[in-house]
Protein backbone atom coordinates (compact mmCIF):
# COMPACT_ATOMS: atom_id res chain seq x y z
CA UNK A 1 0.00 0.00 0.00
CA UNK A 2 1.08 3.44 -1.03
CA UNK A 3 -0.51 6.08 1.34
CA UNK A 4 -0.66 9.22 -0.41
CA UNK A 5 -0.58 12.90 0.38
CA UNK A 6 -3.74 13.30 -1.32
CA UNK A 7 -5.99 11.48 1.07
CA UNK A 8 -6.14 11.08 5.23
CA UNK A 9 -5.38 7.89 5.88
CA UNK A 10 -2.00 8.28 7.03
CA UNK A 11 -2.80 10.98 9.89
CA UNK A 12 -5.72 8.36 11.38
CA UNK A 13 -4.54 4.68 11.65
CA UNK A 14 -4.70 3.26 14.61
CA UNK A 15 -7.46 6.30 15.99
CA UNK A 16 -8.86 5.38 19.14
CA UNK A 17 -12.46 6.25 19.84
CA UNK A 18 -13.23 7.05 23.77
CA UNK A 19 -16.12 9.43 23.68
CA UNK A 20 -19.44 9.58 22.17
CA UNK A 21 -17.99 12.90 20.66
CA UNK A 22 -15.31 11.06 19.05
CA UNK A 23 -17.44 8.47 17.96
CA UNK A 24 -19.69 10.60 16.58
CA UNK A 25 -16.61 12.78 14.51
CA UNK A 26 -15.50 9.84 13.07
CA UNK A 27 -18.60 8.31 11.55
CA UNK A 28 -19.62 11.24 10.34
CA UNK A 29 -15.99 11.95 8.55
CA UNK A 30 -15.96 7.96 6.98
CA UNK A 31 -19.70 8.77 5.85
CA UNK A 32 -18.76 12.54 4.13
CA UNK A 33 -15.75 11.02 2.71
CA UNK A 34 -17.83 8.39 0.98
CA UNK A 35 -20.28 10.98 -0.18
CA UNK A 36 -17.58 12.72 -1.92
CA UNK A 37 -16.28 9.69 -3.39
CA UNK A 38 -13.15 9.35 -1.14
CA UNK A 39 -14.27 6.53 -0.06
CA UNK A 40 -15.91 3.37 -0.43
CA UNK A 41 -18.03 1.39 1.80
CA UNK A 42 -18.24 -2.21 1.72
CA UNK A 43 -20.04 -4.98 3.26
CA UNK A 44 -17.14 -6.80 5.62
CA UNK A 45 -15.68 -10.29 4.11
CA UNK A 46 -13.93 -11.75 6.46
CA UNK A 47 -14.43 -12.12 10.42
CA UNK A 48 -11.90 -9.86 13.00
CA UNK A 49 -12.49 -12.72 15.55
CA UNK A 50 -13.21 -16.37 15.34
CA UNK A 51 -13.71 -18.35 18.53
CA UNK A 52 -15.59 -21.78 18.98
CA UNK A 53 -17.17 -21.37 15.79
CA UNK A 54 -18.13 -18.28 15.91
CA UNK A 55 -17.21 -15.25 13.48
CA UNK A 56 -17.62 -11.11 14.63
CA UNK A 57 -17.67 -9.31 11.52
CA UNK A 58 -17.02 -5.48 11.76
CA UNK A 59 -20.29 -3.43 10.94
CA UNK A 60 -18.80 -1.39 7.90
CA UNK A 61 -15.25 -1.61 6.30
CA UNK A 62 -14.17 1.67 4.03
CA UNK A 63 -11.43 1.61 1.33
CA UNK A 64 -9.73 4.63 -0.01
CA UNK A 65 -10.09 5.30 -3.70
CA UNK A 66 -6.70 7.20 -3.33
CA UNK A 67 -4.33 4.82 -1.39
CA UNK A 68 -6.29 1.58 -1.41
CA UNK A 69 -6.43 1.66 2.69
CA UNK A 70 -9.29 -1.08 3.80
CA UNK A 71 -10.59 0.94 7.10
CA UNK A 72 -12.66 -1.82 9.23
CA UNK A 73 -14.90 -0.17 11.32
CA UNK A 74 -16.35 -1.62 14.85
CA UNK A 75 -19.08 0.53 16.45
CA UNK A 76 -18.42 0.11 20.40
CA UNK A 77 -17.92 -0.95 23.34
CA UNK A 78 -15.28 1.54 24.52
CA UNK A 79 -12.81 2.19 24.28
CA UNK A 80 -13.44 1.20 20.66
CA UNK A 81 -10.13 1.48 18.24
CA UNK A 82 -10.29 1.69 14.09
CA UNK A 83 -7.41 -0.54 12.73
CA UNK A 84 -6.21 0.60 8.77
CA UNK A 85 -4.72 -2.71 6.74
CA UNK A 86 -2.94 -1.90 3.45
């Protein structure tokens, strides 16, 4: 993955979300920048966790046009963190 200067994703990986404020800033941010075409959101693919047959899936993954950065999103328990995988 090539992050680029033209997009955010370098500035945010790794955020972590520990207010309802914060929450609340970044979902509205991932949903603008797929408005504008920044990014895209897909249904997720593949489980975060597996245990005893079980799969969590994260509610929304993003990628970015610009860099290709998949952004898997996982609306909280707090603290709640946002992982970037290139």
């Amino acid at each position: 993955m090539s992050i680029s200067a033209k997009c955010e994703c370098a500035g945010r990986t790794e955020t972590e979300i520990n207010s309802l404020s914060c929450l609340g800033g970044i979902k509205n941010f991932f949903e603008q920048q797929a408005e504008e075409g920044v990014f895209i959101a897909l249904e997720p693919q593949k489980p975060y966790f597996r245990s005893d047959g079980s799969k969590w899936f994260a509610d929304v993954w993003y990628r970015c046009k610009e860099c290709g950065c998949l952004w898997e999103v996982i609306y909280p328990d707090f603290p709640v963190f946002l992982r970037a995988e290139g």
